[in-house]
C-alpha atoms as a PDB file:
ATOM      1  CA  UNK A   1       9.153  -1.251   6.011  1.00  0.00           C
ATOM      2  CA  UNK A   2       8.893   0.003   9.789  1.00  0.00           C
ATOM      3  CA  UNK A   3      12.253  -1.110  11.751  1.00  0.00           C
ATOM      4  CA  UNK A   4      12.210  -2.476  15.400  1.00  0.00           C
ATOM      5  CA  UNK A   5      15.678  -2.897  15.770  1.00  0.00           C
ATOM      6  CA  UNK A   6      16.654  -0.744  18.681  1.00  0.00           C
ATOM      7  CA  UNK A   7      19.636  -1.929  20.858  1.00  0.00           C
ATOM      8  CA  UNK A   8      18.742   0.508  23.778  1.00  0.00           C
ATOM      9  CA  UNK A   9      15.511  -1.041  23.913  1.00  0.00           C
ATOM     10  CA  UNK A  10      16.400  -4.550  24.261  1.00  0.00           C
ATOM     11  CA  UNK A  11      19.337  -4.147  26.601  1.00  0.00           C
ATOM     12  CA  UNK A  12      16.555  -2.779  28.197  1.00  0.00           C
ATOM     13  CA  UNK A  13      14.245  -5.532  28.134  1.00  0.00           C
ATOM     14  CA  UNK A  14      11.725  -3.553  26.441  1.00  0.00           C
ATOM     15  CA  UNK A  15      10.453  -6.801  24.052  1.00  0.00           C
ATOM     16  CA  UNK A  16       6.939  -7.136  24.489  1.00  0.00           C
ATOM     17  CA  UNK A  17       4.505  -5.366  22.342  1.00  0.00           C
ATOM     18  CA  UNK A  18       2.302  -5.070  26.002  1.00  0.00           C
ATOM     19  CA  UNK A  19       5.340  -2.571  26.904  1.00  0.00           C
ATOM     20  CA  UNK A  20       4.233   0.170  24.130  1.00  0.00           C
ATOM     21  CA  UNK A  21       0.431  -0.291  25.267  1.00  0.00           C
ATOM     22  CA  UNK A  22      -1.738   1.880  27.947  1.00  0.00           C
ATOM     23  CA  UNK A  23      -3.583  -0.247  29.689  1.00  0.00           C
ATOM     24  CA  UNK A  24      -6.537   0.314  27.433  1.00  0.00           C
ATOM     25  CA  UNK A  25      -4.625  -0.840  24.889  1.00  0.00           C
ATOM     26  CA  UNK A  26      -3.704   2.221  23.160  1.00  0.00           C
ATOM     27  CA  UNK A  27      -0.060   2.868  22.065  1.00  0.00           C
ATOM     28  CA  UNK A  28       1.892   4.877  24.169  1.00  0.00           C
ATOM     29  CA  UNK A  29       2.823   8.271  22.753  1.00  0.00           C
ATOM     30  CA  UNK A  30       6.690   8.982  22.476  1.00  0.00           C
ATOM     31  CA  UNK A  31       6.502  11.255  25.755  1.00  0.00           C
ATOM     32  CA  UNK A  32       4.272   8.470  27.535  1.00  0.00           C
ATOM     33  CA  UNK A  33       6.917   5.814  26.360  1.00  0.00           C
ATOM     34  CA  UNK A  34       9.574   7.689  27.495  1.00  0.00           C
ATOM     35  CA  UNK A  35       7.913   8.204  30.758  1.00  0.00           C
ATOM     36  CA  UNK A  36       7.029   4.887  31.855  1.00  0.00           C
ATOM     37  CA  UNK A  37      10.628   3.926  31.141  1.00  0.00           C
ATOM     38  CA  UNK A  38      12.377   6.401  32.749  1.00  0.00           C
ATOM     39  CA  UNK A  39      13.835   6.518  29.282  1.00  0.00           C
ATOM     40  CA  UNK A  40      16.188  10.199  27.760  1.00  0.00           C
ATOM     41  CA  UNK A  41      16.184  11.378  24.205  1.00  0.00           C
ATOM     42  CA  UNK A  42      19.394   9.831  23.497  1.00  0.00           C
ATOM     43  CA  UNK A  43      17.513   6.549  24.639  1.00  0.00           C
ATOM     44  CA  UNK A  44      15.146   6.453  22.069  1.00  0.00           C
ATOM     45  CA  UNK A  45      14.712   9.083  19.582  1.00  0.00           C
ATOM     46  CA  UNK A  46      10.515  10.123  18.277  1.00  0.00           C
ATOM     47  CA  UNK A  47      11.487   8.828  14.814  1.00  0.00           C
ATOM     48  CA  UNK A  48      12.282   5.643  15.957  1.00  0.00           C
ATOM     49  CA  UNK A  49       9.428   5.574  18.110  1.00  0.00           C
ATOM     50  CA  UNK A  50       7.452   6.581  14.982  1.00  0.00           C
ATOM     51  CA  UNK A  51       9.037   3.309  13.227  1.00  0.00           C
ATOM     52  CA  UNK A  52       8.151   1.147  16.138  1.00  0.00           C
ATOM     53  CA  UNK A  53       4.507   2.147  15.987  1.00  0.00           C
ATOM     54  CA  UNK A  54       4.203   1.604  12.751  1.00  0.00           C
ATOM     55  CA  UNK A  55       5.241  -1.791  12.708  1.00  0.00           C
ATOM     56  CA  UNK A  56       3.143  -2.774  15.529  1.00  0.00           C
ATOM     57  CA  UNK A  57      -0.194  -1.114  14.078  1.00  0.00           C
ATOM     58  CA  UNK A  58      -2.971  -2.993  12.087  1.00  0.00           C
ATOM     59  CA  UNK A  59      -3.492  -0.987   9.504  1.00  0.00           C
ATOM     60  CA  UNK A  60      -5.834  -1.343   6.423  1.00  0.00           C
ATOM     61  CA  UNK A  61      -8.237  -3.858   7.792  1.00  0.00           C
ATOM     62  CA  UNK A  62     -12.003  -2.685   7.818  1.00  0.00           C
ATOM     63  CA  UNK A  63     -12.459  -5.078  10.704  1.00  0.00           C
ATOM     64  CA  UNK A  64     -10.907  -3.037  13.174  1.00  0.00           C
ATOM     65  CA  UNK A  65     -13.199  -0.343  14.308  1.00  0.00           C
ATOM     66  CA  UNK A  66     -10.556   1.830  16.254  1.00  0.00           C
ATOM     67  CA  UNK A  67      -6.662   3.096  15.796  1.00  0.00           C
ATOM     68  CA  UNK A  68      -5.406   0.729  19.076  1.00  0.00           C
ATOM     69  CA  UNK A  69      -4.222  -2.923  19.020  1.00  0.00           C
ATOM     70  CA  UNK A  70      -6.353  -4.110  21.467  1.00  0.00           C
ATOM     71  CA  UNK A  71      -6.768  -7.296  18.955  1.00  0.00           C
ATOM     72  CA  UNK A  72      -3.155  -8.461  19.175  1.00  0.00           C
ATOM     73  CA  UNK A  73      -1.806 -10.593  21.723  1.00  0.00           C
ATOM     74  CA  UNK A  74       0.143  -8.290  23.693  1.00  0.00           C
ATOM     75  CA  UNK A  75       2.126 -11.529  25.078  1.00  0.00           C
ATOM     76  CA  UNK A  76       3.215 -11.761  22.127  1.00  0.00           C
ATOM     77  CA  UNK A  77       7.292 -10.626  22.444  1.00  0.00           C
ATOM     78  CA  UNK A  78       8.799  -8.861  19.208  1.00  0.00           C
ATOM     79  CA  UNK A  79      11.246  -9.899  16.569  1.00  0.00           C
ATOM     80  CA  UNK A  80      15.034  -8.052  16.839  1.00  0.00           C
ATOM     81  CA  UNK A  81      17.129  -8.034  13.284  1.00  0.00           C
ATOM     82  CA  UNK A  82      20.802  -7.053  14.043  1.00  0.00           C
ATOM     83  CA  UNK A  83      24.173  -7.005  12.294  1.00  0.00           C
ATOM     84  CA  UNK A  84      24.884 -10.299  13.737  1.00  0.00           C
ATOM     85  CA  UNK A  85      21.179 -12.316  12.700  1.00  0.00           C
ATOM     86  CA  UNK A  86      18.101 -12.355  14.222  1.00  0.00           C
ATOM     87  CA  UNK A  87      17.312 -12.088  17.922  1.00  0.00           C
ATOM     88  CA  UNK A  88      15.501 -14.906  19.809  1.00  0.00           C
ATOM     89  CA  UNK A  89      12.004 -15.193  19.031  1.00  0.00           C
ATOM     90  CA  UNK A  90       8.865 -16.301  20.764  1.00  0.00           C
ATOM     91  CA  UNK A  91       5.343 -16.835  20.686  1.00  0.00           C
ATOM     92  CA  UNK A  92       4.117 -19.156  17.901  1.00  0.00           C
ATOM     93  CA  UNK A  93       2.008 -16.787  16.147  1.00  0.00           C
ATOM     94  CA  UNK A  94       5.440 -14.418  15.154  1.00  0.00           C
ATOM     95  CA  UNK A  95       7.329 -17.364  14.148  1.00  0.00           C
ATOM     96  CA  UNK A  96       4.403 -18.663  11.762  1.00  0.00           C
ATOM     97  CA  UNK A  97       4.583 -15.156  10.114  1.00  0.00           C
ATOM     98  CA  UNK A  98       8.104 -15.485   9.620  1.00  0.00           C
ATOM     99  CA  UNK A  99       7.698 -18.861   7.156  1.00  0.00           C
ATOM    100  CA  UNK A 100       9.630 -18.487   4.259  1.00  0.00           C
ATOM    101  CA  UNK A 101       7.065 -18.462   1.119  1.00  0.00           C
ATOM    102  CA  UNK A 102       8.735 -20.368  -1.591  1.00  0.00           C
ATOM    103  CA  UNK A 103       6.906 -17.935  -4.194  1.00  0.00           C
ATOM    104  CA  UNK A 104       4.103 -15.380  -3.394  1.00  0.00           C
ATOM    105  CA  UNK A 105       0.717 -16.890  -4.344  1.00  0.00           C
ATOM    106  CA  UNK A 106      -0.091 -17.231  -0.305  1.00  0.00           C
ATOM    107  CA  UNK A 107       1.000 -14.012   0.881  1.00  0.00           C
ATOM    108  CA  UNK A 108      -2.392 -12.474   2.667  1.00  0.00           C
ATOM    109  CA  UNK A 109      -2.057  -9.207   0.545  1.00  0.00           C
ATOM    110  CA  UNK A 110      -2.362 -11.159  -2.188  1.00  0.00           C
ATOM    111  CA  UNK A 111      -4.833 -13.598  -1.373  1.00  0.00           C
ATOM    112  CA  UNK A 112      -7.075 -10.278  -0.561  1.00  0.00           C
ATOM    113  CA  UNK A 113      -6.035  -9.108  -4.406  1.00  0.00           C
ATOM    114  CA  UNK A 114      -7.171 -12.151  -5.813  1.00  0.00           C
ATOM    115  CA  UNK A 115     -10.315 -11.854  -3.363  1.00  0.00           C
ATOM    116  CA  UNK A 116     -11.163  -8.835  -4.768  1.00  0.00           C
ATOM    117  CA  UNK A 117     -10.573  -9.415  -8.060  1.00  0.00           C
ATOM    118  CA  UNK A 118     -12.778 -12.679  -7.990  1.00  0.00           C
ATOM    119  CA  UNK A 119      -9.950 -15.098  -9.178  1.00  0.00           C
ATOM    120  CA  UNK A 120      -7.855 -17.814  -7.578  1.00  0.00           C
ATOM    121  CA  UNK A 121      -5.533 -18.282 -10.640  1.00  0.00           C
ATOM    122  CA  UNK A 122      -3.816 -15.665 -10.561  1.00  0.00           C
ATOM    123  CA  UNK A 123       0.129 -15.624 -11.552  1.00  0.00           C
ATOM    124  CA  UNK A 124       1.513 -13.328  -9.196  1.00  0.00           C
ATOM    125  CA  UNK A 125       5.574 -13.995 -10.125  1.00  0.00           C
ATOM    126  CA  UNK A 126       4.827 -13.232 -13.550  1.00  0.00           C
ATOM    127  CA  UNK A 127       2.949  -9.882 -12.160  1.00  0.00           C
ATOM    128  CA  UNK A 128       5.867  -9.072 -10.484  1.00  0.00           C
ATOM    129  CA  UNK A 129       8.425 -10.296 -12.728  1.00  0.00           C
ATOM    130  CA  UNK A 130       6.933  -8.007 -15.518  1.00  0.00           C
ATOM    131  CA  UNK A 131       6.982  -5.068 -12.638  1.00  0.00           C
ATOM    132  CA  UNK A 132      10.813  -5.284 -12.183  1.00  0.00           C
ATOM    133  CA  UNK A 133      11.704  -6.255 -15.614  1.00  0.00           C
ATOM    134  CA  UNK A 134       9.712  -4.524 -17.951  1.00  0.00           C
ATOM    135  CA  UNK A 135       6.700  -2.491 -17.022  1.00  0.00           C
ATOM    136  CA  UNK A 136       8.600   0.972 -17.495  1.00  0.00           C
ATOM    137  CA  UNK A 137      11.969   2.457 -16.566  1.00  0.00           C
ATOM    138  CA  UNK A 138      10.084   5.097 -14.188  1.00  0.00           C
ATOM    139  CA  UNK A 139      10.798   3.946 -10.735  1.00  0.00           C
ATOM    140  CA  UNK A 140       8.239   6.430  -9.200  1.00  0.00           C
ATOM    141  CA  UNK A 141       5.295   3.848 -11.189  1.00  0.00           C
ATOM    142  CA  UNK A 142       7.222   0.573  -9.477  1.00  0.00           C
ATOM    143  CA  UNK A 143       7.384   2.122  -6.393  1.00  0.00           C
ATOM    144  CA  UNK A 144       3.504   2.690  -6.050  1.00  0.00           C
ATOM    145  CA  UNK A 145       2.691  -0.231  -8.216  1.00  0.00           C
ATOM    146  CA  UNK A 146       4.679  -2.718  -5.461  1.00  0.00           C
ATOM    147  CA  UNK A 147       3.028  -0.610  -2.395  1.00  0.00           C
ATOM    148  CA  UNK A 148      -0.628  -1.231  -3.996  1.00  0.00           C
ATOM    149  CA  UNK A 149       0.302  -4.761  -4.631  1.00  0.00           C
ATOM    150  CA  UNK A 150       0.963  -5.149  -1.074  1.00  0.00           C
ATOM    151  CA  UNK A 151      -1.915  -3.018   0.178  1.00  0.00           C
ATOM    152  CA  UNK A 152       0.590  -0.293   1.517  1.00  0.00           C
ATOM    153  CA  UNK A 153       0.093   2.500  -0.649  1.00  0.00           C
ATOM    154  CA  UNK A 154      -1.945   5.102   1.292  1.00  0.00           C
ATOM    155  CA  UNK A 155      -5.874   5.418   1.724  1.00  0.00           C
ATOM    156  CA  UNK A 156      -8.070   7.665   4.063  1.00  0.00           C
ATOM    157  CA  UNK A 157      -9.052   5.070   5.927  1.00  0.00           C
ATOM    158  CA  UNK A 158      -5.265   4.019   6.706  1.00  0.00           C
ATOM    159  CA  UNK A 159      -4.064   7.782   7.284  1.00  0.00           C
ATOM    160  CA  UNK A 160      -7.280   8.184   9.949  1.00  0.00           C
ATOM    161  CA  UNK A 161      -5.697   4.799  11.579  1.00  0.00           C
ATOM    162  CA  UNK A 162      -2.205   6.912  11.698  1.00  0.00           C
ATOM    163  CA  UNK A 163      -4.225  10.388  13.043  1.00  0.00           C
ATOM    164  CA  UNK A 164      -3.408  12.290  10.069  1.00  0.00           C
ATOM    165  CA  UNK A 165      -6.779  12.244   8.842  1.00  0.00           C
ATOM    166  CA  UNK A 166      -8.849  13.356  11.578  1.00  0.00           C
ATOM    167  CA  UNK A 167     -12.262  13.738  10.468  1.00  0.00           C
ATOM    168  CA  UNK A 168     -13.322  10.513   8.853  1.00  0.00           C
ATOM    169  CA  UNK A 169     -12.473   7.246   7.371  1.00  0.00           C
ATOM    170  CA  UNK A 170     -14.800   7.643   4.878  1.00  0.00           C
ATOM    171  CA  UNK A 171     -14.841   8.240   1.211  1.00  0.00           C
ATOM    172  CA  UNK A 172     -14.880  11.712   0.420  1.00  0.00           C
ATOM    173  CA  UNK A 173     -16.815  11.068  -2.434  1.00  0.00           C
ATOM    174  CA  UNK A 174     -19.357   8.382  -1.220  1.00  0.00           C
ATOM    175  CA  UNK A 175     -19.543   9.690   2.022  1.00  0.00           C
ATOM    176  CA  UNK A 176     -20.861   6.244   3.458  1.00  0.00           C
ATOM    177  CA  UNK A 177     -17.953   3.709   2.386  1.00  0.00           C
ATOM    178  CA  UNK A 178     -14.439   3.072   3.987  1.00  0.00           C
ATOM    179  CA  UNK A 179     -12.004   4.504   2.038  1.00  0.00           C
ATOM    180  CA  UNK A 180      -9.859   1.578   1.545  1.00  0.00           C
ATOM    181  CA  UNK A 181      -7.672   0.606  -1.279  1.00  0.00           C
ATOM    182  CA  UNK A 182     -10.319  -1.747  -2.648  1.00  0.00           C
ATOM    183  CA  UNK A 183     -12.958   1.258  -2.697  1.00  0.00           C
ATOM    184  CA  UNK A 184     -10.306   3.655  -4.340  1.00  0.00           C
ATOM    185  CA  UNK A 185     -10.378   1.451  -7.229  1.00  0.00           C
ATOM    186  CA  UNK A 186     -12.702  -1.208  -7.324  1.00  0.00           C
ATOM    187  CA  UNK A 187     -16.168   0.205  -5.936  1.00  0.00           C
ATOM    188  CA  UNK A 188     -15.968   4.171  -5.862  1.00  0.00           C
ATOM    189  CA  UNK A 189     -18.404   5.155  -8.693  1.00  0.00           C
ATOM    190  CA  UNK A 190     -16.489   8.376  -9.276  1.00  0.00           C
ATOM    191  CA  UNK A 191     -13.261   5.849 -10.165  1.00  0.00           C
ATOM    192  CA  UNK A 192     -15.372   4.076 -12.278  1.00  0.00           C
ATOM    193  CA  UNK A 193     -17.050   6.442 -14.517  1.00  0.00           C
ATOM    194  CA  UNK A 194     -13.345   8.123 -14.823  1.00  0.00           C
ATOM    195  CA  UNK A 195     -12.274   4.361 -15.543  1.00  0.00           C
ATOM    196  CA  UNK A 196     -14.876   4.412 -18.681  1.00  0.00           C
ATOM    197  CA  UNK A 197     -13.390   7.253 -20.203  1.00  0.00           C
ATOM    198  CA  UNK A 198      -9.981   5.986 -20.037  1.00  0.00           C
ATOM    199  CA  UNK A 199     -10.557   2.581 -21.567  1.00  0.00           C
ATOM    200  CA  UNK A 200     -13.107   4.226 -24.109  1.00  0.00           C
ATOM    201  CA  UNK A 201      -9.903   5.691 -24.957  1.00  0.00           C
ATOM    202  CA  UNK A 202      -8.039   2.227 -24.895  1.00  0.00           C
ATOM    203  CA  UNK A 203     -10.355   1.038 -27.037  1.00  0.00           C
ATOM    204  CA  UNK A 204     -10.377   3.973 -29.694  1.00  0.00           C
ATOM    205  CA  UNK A 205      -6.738   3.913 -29.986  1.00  0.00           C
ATOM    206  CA  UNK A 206      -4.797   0.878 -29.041  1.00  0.00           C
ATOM    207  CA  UNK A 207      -6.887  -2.419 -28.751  1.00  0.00           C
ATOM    208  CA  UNK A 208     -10.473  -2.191 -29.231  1.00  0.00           C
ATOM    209  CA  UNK A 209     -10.883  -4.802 -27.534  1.00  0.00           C
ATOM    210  CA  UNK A 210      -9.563  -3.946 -24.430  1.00  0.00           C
ATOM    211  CA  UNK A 211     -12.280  -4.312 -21.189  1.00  0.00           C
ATOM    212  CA  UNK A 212     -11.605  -4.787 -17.837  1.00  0.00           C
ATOM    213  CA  UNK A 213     -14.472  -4.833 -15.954  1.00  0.00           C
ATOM    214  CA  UNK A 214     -13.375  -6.315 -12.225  1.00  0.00           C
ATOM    215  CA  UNK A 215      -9.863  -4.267 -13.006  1.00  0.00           C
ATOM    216  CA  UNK A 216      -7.757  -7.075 -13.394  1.00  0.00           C
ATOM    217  CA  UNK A 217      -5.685  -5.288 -15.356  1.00  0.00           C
ATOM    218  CA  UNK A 218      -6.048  -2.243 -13.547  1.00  0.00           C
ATOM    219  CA  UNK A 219      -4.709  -4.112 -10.385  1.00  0.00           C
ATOM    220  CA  UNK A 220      -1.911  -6.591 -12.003  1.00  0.00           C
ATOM    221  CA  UNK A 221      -0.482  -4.678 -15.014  1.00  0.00           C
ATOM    222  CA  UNK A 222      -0.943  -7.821 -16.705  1.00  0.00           C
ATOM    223  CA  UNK A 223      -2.084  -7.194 -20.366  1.00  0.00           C
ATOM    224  CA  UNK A 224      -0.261  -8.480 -23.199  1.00  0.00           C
ATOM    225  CA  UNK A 225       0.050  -4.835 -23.974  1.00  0.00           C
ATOM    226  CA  UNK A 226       2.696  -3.113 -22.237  1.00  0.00           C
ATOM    227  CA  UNK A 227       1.550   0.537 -23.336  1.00  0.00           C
ATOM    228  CA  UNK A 228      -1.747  -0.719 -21.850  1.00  0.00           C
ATOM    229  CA  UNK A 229      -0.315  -1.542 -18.481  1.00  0.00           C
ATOM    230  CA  UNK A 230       1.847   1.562 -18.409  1.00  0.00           C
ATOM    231  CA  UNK A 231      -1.615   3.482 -18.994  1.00  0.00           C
ATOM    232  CA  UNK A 232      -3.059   1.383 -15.763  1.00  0.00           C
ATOM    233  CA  UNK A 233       0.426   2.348 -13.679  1.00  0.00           C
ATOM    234  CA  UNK A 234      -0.013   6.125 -14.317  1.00  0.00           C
ATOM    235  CA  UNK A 235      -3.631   5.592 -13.890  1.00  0.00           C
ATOM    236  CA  UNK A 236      -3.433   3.739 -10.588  1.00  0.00           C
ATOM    237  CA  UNK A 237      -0.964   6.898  -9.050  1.00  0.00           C
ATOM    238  CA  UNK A 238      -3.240   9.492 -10.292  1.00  0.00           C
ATOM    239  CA  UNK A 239      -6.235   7.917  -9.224  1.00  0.00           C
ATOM    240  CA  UNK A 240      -4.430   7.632  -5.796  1.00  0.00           C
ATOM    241  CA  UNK A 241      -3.362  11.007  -5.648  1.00  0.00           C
ATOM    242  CA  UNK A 242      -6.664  12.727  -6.512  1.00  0.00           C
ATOM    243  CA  UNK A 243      -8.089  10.728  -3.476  1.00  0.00           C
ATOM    244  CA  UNK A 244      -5.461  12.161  -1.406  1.00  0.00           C
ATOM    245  CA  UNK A 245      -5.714  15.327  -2.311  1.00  0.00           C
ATOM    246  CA  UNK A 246      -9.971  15.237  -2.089  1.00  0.00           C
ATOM    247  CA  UNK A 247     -10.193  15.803  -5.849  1.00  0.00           C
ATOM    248  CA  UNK A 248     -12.122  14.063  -8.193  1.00  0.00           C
ATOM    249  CA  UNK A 249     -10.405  12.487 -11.326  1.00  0.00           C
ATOM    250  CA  UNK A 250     -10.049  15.127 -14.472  1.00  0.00           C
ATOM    251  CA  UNK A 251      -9.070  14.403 -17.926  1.00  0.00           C
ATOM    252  CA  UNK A 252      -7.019  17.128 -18.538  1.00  0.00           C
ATOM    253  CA  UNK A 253      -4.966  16.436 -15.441  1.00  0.00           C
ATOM    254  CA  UNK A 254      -4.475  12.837 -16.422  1.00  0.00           C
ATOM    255  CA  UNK A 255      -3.168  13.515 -19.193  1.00  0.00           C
ATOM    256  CA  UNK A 256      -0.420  16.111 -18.501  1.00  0.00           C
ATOM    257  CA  UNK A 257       0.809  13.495 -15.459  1.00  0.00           C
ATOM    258  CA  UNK A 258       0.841  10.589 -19.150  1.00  0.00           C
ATOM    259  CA  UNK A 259       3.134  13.255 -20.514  1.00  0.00           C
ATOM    260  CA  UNK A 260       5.258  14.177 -17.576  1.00  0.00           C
ATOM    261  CA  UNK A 261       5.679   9.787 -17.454  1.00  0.00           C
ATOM    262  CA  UNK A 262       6.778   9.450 -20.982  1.00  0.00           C
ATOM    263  CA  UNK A 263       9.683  11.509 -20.577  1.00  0.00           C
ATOM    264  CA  UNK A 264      12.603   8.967 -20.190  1.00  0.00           C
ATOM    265  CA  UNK A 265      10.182   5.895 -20.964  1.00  0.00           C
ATOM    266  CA  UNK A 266      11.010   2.695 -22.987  1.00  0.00           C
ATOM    267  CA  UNK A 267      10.763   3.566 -26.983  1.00  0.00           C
ATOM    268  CA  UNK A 268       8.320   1.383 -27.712  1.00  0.00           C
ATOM    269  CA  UNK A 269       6.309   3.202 -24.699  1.00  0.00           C
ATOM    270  CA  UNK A 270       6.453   6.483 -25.665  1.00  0.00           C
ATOM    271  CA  UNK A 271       6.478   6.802 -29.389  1.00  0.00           C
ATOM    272  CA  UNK A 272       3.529   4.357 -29.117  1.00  0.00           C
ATOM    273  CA  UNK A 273       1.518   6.840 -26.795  1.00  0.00           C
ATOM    274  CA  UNK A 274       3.376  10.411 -27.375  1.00  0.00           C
ATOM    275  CA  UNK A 275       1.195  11.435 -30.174  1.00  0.00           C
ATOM    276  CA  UNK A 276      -1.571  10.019 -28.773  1.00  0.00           C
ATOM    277  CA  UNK A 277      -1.864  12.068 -25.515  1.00  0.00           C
ATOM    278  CA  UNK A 278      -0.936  15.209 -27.603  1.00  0.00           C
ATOM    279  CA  UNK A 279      -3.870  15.113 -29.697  1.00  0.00           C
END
């Protein structure tokens, strides 16, 4: 995650979140920052600035109609980590978000999952026990399997919030819907009719079965399956990078990428699915 651990800055007494804010409420750009604080380069350098303003951002939440932070409470002072412990904290709202969650059933990320996905029952340890134990051996499908789980992995919608994407929030597909992680794989139609050919070929070949129509499994990794779920890992980071790159979902493409994940994978993985993406 973003760091905002930065010695200068609180020797400085630069704690409040109201200190990186214009007065409209806008974050202050690096040279803005720098200005208003009479601050050098060896102060504060931009990728640490980046980091800060990161952290402090709202970022995949529909609600919020522009890229500022006018909703938080800029009274609100920040939260130091250094080598020693944590720095002294205040405002109520900072140290309810640092409660320690016995397991992860209430994190909001997850309570938005299991919104989504139209359960309450959900066993989110096991999901994530399975993900570090053993969903697959390729750390590249853990890595974006976590960041979906916790609604980090990237969207349009997020990457116009950061001013990389400059045009439009919206899906390039549906050209009238928020491109947010649960468009990418729950409502875009273009996911969908790419999801039917993938579990027709579920179906045809390993459990016939197999449906998964509010992507439950998609989502969790969860089926009693594991060549199943490692199907729904390299589907979820194609599927991901095809919206990223503005390209629609191909067969073909999917399953080179199946291939190119075998290599290295868990034997009962690959020789279970090998021949089948070859044919």
């Amino acid at each position: 995650g973003s760091t905002l651990c930065n010695d200068n800055l609180i020797n400085r007494g630069i704690l409040y979140i109201s200190h990186f804010l214009t007065e409209e409420g806008h974050l202050l750009s690096y040279q803005q920052f720098k200005l208003k604080w009479g601050l050098s380069n060896t102060c504060i350098r931009p990728t640490e600035y980046a980091s800060i303003k990161l952290a402090i951002r709202r970022f995949d939440n529909p609600t919020s109609t522009a890229n500022n932070v006018k909703l938080i409470d800029s009274t609100i002072s920040l939260s130091f980590w250094d080598r020693t412990g944590v720095r002294v904290v205040k405002g109520r709202q900072i140290r309810e978000q640092m409660t320690i969650r016995p397991n992860p059933n209430d994190l909001p990320t997850l309570c938005q999952w299991s919104t989504d996905l139209i359960l309450d029952d959900i066993d989110w340890i096991s999901i994530f026990t399975n993900l570090f134990t053993s969903l697959t051996n390729n750390m590249k499908l853990i890595q974006h399997h976590y960041k979906v789980l916790h609604r980090i992995s990237t969207c349009r919608y997020m990457r116009f919030k950061m001013n990389i994407v400059k045009d439009t929030p919206l899906c390039v597909f549906c050209k009238d819907k928020l491109e947010t992680l649960r468009h990418i794989y729950i409502e875009c139609p273009v996911t969908a009719a790419f999801l039917g050919r993938v579990n027709v070929f579920i179906r045809g070949n390993i459990d016939t079965t197999y449906d998964d129509p509010t992507r439950y499994f998609l989502i969790t990794l969860s089926h009693r399956d594991n060549k199943i779920n490692f199907i729904n890992a390299v589907l979820q980071w194609y599927i991901s990078k095809r919206f990223q790159n503005n390209l629609p979902p191909n067969w073909e493409s999917f399953v080179y990428h199946t291939k190119r994940f075998l290599t290295g994978e868990k034997r009962e993985i690959a020789e279970g699915l090998l021949d089948l993406v070859s044919n």
